[in-house]
Protein backbone atom coordinates (compact mmCIF):
# COMPACT_ATOMS: atom_id res chain seq x y z
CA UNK A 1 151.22 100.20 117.52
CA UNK A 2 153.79 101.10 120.24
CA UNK A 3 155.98 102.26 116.70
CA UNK A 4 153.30 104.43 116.05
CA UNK A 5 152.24 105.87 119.42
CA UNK A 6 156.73 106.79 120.50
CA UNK A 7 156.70 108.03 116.77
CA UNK A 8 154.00 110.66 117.45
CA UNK A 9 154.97 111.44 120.75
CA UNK A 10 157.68 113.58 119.85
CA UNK A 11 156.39 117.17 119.37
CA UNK A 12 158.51 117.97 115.98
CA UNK A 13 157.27 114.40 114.56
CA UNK A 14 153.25 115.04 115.41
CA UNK A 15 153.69 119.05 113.78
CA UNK A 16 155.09 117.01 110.86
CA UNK A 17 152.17 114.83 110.43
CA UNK A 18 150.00 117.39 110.61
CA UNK A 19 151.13 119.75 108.09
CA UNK A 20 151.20 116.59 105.96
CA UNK A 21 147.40 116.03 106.76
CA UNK A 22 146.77 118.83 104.17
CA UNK A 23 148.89 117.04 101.52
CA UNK A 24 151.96 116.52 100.21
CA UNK A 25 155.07 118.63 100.45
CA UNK A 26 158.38 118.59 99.72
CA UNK A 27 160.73 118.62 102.32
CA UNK A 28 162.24 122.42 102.17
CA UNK A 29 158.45 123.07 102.65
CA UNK A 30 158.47 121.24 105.84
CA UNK A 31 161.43 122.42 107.18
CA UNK A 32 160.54 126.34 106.35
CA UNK A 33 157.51 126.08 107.90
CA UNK A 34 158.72 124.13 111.67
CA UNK A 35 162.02 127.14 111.06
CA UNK A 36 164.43 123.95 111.80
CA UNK A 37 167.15 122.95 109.65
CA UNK A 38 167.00 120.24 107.29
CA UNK A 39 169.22 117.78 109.02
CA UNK A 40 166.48 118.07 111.84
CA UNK A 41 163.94 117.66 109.79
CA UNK A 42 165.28 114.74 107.66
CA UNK A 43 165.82 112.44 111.23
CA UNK A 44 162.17 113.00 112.04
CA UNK A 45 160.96 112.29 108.78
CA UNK A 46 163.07 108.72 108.74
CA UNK A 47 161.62 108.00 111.96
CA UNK A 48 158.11 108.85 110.30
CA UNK A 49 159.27 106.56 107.13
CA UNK A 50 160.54 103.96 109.34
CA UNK A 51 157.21 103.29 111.16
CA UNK A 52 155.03 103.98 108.00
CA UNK A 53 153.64 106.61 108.55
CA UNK A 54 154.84 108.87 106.12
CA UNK A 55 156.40 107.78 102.87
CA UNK A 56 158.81 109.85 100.38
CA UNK A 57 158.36 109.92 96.58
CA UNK A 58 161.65 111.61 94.74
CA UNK A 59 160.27 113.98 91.99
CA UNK A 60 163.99 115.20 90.13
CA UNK A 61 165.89 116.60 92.46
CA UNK A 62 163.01 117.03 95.80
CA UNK A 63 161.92 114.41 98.10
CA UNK A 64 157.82 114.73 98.57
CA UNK A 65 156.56 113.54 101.70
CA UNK A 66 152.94 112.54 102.52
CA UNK A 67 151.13 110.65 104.85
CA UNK A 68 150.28 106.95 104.74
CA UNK A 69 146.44 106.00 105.15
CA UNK A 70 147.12 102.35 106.63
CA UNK A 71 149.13 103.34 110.15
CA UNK A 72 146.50 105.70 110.89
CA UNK A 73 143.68 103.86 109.93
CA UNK A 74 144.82 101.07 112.71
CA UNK A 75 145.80 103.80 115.68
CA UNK A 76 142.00 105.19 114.51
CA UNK A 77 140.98 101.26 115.10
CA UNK A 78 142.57 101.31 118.59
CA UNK A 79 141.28 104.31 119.97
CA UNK A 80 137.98 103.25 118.90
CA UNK A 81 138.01 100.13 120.95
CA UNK A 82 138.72 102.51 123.78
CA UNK A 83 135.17 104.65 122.53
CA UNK A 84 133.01 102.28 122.83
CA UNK A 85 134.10 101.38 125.94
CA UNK A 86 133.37 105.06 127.00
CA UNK A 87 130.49 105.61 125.26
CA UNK A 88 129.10 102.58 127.30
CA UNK A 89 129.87 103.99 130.37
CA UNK A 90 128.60 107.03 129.84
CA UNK A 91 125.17 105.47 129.03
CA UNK A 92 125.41 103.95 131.74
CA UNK A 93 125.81 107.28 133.90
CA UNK A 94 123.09 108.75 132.03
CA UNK A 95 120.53 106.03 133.01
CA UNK A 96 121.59 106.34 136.10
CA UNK A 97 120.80 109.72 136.43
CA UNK A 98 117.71 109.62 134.79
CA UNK A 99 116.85 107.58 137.31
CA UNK A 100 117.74 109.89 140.24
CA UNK A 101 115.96 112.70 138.39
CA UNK A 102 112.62 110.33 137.70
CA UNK A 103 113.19 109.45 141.93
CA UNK A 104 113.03 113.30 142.56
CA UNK A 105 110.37 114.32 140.40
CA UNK A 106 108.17 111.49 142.20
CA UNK A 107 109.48 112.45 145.86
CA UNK A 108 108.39 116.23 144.75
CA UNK A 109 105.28 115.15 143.41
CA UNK A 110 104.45 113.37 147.14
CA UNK A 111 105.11 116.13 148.95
């Protein structure tokens, strides 16, 4: 996981995956669209290939990139674990306040 997280913490990398999350492209694509050169490109991309999360299929003489399902499918799992934890608390919060509100509404109701 911490592959994945330093991978995509690098601005460059995370624009890559995302113009990837449309599809495939081949890698002049990618670097016309960022307006880097290709050497730039090609590091991020091997640090994307080397964690998994993007993998290159030659067709003649281009390299198409596209994303893998399986690396993001397990960050997805993580930050759900850290969801339901939230969405606990927050029902929580809102029971609590409920409660507060139900309190009022009776004090108003007294008086």
């Amino acid at each position: 996981m911490n592959e994945i997280l330093f991978a995509l913490s690098e601005p460059t990398r995370l624009r890559i995956v995302e113009l990837l999350r449309d599809g495939p492209l081949p890698v002049g694509e990618i670097v016309h669209r960022l307006e880097l050169n290709q050497p730039q490109v090609s590091k991020h991309l091997r640090v994307l290939g080397d964690t998994g999360l993007v993998e290159m299929q030659p067709d003649a003489n281009r390299r198409i990139y596209k994303l893998r399902a399986k690396p993001l499918q397990e960050l997805d799992a993580w930050i759900g674990s850290f969801r339901r934890i939230w969405d606990e608390r927050l029902d929580r919060l809102e029971d609590y306040l409920d409660m507060l509100q139900e309190k009022d509404t009776d004090n108003n109701a007294k008086d």
